[in-house]
C-alpha atoms as a PDB file:
ATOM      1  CA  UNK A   1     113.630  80.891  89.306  1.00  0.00           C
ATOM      2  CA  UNK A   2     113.038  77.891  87.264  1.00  0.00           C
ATOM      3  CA  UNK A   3     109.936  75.830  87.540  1.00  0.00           C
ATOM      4  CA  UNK A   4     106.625  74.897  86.834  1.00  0.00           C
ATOM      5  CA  UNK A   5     103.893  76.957  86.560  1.00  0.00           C
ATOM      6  CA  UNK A   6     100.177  77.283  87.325  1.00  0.00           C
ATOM      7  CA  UNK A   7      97.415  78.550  85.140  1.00  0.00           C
ATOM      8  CA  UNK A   8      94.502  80.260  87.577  1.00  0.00           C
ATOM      9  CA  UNK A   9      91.779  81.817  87.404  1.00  0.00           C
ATOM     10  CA  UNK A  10      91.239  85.129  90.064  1.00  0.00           C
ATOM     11  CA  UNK A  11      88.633  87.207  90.792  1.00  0.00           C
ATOM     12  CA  UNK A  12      89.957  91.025  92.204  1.00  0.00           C
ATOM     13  CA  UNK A  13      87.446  93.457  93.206  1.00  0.00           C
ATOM     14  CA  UNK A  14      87.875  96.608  90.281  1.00  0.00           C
ATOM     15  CA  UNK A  15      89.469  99.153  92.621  1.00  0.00           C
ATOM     16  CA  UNK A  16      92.169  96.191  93.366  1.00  0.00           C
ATOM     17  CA  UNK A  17      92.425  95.362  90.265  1.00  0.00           C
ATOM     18  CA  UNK A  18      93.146  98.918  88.963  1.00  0.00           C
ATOM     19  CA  UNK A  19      95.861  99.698  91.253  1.00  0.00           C
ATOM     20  CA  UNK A  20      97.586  96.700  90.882  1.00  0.00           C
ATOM     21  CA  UNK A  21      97.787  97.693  87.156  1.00  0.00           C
ATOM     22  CA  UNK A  22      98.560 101.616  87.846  1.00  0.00           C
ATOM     23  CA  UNK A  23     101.812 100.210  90.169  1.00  0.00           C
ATOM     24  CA  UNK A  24     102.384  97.092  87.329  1.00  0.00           C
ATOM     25  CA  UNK A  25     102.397 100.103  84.555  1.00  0.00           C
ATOM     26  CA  UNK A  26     104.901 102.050  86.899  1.00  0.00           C
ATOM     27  CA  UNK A  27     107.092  99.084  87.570  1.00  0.00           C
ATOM     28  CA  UNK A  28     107.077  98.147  83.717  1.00  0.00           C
ATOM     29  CA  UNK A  29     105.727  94.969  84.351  1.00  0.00           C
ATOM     30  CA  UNK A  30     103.013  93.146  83.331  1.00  0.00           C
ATOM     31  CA  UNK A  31      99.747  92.774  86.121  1.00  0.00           C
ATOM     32  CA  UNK A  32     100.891  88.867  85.981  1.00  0.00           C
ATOM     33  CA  UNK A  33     104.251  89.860  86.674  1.00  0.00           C
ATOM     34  CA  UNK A  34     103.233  92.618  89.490  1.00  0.00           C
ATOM     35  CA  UNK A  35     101.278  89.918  90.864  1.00  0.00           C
ATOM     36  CA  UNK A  36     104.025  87.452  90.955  1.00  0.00           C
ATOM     37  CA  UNK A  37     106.759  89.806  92.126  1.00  0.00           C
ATOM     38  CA  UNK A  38     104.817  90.843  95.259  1.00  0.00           C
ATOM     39  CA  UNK A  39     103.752  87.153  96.192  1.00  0.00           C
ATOM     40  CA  UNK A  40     106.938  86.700  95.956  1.00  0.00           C
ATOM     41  CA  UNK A  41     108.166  89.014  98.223  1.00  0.00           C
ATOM     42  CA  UNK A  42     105.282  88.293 100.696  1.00  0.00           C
ATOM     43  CA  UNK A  43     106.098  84.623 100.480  1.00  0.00           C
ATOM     44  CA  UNK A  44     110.075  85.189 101.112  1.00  0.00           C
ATOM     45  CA  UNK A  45     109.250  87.410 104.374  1.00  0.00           C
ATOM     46  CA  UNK A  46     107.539  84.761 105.453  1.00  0.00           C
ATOM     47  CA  UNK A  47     110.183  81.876 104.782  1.00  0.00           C
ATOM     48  CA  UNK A  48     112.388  83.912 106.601  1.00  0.00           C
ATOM     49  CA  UNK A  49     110.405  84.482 109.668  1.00  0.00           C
ATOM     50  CA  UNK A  50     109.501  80.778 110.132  1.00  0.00           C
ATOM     51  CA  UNK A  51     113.613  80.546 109.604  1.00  0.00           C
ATOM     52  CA  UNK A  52     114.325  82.606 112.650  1.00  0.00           C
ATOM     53  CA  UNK A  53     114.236  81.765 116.200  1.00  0.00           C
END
């Protein structure tokens, strides 16, 4: 996907934070990209259930 990007600042509580980074370390991603990736697929679910009838 190409576009712009946003620079924020979050707050995760520590046991969050550490398995986001256990499953970003399995995936071989970064935790920015592990992040990203499953917003992403959250947000696409969603698209497509406000798509259908």
């Amino acid at each position: 996907m190409n576009r712009e990007e946003t620079r924020i600042t979050l707050r995760l509580p520590a046991d969050l934070h550490a398995w986001l980074t256990a499953q970003a370390k399995a995936s071989r991603r970064s935790l920015n990209s592990e992040i990203v990736h499953r917003i992403e697929g959250e947000y696409r679910t969603a698209a497509a259930d406000n798509e259908s009838p």
